[in-house]
PDB file of N, CA and C in Angstrom:
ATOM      1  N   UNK A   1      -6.185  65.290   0.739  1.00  0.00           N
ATOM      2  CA  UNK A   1      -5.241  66.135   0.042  1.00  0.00           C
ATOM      3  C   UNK A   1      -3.835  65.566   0.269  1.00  0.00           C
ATOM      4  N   UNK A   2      -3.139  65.579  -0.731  1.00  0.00           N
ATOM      5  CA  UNK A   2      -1.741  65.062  -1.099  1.00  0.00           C
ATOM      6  C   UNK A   2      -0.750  66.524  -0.051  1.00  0.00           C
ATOM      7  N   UNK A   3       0.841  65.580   0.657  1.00  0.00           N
ATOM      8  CA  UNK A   3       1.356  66.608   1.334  1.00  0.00           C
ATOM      9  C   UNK A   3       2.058  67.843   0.517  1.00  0.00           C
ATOM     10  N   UNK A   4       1.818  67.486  -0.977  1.00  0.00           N
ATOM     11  CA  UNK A   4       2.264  68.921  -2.391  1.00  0.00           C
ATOM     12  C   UNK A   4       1.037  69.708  -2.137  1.00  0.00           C
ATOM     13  N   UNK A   5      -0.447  68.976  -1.956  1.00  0.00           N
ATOM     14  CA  UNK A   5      -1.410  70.145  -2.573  1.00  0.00           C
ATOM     15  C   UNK A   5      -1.763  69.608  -3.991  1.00  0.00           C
ATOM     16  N   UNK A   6      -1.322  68.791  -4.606  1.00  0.00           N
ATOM     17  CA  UNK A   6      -1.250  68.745  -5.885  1.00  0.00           C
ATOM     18  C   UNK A   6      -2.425  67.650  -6.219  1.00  0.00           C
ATOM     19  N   UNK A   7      -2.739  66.698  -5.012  1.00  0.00           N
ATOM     20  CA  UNK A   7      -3.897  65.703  -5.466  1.00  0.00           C
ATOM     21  C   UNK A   7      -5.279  65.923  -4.754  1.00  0.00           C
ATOM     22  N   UNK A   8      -5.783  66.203  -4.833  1.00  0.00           N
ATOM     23  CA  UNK A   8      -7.298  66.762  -3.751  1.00  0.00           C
ATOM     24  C   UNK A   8      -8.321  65.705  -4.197  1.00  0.00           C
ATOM     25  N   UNK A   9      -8.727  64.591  -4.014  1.00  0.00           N
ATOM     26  CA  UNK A   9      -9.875  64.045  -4.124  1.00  0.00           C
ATOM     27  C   UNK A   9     -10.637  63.523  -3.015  1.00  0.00           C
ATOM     28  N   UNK A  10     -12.057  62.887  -3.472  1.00  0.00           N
ATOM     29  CA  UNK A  10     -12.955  62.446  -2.549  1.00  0.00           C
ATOM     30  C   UNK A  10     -13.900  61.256  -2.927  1.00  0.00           C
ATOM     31  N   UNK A  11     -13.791  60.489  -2.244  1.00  0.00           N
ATOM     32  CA  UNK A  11     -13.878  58.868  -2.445  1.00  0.00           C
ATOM     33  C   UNK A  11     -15.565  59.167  -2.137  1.00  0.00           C
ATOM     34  N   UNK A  12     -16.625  58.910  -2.511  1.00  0.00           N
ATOM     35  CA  UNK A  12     -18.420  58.527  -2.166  1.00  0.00           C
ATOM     36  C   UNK A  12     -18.184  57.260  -2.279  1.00  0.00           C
ATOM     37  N   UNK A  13     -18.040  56.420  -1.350  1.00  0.00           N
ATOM     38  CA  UNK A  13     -18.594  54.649  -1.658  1.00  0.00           C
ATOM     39  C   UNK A  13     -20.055  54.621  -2.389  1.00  0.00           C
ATOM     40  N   UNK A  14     -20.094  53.558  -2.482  1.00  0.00           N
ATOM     41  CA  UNK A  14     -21.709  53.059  -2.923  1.00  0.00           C
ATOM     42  C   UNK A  14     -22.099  51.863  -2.629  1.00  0.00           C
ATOM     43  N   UNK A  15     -20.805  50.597  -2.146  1.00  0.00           N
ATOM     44  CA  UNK A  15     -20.895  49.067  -1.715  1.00  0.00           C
ATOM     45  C   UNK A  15     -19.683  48.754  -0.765  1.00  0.00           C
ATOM     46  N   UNK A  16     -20.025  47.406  -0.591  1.00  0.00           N
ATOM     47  CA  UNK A  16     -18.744  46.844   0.293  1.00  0.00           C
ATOM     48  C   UNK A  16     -19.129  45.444   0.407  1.00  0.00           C
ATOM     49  N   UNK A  17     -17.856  45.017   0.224  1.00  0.00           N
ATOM     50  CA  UNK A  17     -17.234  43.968  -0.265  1.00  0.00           C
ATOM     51  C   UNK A  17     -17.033  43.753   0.810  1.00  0.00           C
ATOM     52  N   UNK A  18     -17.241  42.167   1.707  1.00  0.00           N
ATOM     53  CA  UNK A  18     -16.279  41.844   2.897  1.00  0.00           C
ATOM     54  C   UNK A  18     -16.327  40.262   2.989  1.00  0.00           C
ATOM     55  N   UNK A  19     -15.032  39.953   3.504  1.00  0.00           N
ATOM     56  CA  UNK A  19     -14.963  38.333   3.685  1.00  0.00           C
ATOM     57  C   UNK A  19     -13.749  38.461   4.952  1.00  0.00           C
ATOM     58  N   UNK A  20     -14.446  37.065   5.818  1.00  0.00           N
ATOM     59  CA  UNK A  20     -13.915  36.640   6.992  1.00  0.00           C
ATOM     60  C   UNK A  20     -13.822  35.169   7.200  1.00  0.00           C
ATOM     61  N   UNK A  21     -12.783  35.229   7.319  1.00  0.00           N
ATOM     62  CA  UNK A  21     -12.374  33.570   7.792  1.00  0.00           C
ATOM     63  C   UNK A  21     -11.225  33.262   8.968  1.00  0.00           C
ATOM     64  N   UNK A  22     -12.036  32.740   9.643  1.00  0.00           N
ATOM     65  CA  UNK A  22     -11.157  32.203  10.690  1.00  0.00           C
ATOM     66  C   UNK A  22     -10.892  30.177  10.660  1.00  0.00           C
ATOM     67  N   UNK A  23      -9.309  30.384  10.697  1.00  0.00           N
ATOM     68  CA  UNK A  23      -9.273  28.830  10.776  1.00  0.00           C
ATOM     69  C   UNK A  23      -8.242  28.274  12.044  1.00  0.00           C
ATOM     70  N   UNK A  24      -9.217  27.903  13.045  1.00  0.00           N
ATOM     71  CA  UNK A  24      -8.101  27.795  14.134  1.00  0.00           C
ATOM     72  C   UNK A  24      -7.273  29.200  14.588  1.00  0.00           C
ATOM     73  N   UNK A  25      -6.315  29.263  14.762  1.00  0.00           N
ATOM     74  CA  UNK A  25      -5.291  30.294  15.133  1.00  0.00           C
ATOM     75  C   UNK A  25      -5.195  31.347  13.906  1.00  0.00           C
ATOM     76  N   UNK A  26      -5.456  30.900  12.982  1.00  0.00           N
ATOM     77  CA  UNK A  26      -5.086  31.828  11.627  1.00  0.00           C
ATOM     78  C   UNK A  26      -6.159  32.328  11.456  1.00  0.00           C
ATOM     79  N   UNK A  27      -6.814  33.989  10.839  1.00  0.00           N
ATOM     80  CA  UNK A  27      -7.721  34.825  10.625  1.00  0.00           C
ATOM     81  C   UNK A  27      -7.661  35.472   9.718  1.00  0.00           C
ATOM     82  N   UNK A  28      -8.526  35.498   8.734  1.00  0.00           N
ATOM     83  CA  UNK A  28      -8.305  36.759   7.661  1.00  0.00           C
ATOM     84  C   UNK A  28      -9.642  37.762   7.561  1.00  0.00           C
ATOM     85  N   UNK A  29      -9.103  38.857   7.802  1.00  0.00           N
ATOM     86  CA  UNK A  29     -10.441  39.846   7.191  1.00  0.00           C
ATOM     87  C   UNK A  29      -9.980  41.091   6.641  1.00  0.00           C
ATOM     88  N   UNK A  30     -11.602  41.059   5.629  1.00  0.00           N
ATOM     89  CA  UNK A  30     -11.015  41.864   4.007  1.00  0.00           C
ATOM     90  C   UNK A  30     -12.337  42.653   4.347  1.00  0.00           C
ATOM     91  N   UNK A  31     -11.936  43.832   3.745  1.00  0.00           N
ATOM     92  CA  UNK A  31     -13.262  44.672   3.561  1.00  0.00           C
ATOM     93  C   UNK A  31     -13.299  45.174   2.380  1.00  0.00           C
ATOM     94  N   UNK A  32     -13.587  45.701   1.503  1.00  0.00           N
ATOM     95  CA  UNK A  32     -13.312  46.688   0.549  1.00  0.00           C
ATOM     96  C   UNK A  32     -14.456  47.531  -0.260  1.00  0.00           C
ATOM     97  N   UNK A  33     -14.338  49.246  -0.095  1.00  0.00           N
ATOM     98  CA  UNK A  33     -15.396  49.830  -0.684  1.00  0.00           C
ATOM     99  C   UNK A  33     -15.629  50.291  -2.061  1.00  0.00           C
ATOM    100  N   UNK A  34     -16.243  49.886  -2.660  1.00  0.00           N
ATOM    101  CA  UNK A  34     -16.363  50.309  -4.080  1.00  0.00           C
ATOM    102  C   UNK A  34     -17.235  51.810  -4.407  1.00  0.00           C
ATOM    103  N   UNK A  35     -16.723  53.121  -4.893  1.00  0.00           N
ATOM    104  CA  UNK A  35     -17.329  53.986  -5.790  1.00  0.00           C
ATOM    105  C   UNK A  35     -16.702  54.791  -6.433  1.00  0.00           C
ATOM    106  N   UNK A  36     -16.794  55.890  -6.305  1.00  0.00           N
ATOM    107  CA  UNK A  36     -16.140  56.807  -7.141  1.00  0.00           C
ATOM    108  C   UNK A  36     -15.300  57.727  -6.667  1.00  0.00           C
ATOM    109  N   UNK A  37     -14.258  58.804  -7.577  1.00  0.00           N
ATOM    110  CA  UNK A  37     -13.812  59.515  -7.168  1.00  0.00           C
ATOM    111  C   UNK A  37     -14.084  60.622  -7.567  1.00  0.00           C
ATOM    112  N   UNK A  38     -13.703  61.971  -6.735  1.00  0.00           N
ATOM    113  CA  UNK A  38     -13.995  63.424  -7.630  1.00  0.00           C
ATOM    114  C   UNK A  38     -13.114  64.438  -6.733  1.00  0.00           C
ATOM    115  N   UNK A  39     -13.039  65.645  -7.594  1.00  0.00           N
ATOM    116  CA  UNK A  39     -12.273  66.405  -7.157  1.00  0.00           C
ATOM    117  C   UNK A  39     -11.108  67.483  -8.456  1.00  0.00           C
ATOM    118  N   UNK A  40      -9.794  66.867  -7.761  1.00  0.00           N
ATOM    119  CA  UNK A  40      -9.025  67.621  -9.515  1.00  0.00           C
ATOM    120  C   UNK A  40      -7.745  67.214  -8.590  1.00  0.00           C
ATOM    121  N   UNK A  41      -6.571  67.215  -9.789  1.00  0.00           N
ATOM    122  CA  UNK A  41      -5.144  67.098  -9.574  1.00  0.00           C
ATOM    123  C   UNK A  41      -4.435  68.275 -10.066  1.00  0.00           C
ATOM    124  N   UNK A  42      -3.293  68.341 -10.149  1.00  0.00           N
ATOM    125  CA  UNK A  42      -2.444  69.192 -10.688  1.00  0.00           C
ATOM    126  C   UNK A  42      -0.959  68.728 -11.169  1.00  0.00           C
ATOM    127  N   UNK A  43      -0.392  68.688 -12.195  1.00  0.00           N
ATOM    128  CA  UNK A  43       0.625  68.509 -12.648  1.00  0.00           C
ATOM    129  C   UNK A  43       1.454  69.664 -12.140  1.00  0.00           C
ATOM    130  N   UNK A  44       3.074  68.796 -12.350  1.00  0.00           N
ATOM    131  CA  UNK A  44       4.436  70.240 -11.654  1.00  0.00           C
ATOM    132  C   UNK A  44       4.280  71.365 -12.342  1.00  0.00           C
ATOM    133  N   UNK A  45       3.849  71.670 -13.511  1.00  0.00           N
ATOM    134  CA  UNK A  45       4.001  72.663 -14.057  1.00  0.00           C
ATOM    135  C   UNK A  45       2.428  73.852 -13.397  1.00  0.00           C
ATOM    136  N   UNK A  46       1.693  72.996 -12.806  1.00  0.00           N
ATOM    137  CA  UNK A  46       0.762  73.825 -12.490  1.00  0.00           C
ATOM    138  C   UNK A  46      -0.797  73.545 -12.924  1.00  0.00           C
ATOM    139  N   UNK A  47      -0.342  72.838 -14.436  1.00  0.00           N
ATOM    140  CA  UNK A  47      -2.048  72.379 -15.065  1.00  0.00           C
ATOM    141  C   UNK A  47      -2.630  71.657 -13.813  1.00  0.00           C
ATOM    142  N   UNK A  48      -4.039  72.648 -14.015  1.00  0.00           N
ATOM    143  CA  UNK A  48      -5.514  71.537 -12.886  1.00  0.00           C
ATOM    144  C   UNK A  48      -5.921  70.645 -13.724  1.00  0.00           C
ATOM    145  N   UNK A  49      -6.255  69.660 -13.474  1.00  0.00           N
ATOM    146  CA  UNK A  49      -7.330  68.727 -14.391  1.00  0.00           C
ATOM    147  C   UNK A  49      -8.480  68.193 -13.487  1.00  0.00           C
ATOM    148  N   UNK A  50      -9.563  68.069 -13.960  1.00  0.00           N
ATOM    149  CA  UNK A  50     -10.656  67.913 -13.070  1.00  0.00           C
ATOM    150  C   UNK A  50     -11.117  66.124 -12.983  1.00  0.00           C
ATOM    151  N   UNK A  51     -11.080  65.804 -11.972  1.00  0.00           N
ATOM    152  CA  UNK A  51     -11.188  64.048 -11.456  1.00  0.00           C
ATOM    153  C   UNK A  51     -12.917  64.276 -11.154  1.00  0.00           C
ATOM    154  N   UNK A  52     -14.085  63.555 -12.048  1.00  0.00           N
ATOM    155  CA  UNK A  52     -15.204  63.399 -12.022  1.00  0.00           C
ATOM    156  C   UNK A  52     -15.759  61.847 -12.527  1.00  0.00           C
ATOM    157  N   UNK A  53     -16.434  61.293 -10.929  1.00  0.00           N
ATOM    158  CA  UNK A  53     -16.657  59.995 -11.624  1.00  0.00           C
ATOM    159  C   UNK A  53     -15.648  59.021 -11.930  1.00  0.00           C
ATOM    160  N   UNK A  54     -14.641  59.095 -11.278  1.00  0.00           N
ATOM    161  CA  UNK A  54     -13.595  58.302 -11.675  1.00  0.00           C
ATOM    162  C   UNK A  54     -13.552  56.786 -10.972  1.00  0.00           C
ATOM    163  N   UNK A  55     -14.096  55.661 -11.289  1.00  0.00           N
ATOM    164  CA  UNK A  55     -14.618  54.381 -10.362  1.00  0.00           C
ATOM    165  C   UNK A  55     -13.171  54.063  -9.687  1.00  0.00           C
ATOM    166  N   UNK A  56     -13.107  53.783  -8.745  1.00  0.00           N
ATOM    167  CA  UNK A  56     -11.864  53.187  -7.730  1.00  0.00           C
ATOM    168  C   UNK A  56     -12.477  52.426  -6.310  1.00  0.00           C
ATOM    169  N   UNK A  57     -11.549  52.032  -5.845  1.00  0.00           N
ATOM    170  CA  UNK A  57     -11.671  51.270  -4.529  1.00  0.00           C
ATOM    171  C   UNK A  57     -10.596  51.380  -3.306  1.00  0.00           C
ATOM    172  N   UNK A  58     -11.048  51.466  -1.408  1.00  0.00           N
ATOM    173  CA  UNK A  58     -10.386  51.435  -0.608  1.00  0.00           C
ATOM    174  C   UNK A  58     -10.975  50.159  -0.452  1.00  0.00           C
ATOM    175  N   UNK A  59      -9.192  49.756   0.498  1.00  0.00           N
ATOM    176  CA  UNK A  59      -9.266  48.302   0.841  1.00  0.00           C
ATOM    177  C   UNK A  59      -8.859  48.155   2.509  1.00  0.00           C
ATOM    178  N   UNK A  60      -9.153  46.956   3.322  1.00  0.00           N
ATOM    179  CA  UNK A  60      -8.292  46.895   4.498  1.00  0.00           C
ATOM    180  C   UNK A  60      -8.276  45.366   4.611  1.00  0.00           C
ATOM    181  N   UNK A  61      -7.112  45.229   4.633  1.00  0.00           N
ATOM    182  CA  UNK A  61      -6.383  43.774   4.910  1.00  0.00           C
ATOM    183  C   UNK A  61      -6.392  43.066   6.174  1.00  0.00           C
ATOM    184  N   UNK A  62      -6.368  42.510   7.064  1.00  0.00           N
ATOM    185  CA  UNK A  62      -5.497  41.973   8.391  1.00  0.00           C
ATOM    186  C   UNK A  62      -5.612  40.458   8.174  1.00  0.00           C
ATOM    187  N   UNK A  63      -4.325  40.532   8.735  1.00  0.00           N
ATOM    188  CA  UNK A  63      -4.432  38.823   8.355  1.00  0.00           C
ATOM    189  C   UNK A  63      -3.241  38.540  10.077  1.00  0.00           C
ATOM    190  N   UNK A  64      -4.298  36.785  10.326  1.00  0.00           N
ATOM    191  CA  UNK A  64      -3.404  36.825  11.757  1.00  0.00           C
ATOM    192  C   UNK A  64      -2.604  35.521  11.905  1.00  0.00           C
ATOM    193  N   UNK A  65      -1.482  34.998  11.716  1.00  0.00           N
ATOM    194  CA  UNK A  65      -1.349  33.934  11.660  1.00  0.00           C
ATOM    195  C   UNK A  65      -0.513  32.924  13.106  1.00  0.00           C
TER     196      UNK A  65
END
C-alpha cells in the first residue's frame, strides 16, 4: 500500500530471472521476478479502478566494483 492509501496492489510471481558474474574484484548480480499484479488504485478525486492481471516485474541489482 502506497503512503496516500491510494495504490493497494499485490505482486504473485510465477518465474525468475537471474544472472551472476563475477570477474576478479568486480561482481554483478541480477535477479528479477516475473508475474502479475492485482488489487485496485484510486485517483485524487476518489475514482477506484480495479488492477487484475496486470503483467509486471520486481528487480534487484548489486553490482561491486
Amino acid at each position: 500500500m502506497s503512503a496516500d492509501g491510494r495504490l493497494e496492489l499485490t505482486f504473485t510471481p510465477v518465474g525468475r530471472n537471474d544472472v551472476k558474474v563475477q570477474l576478479g574484484v568486480a561482481a554483478l548480480d541480477y535477479y528479477q521476478l516475473f508475474g502479475s499484479y492485482q488489487d485496485s488504485l484510486r485517483s485524487l478525486d476518489g475514482t477506484g479502478y480495479p488492477v487484475k492481471d496486470a503483467h509486471g516485474v520486481c528487480e534487484s541489482f548489486r553490482a561491486r566494483l
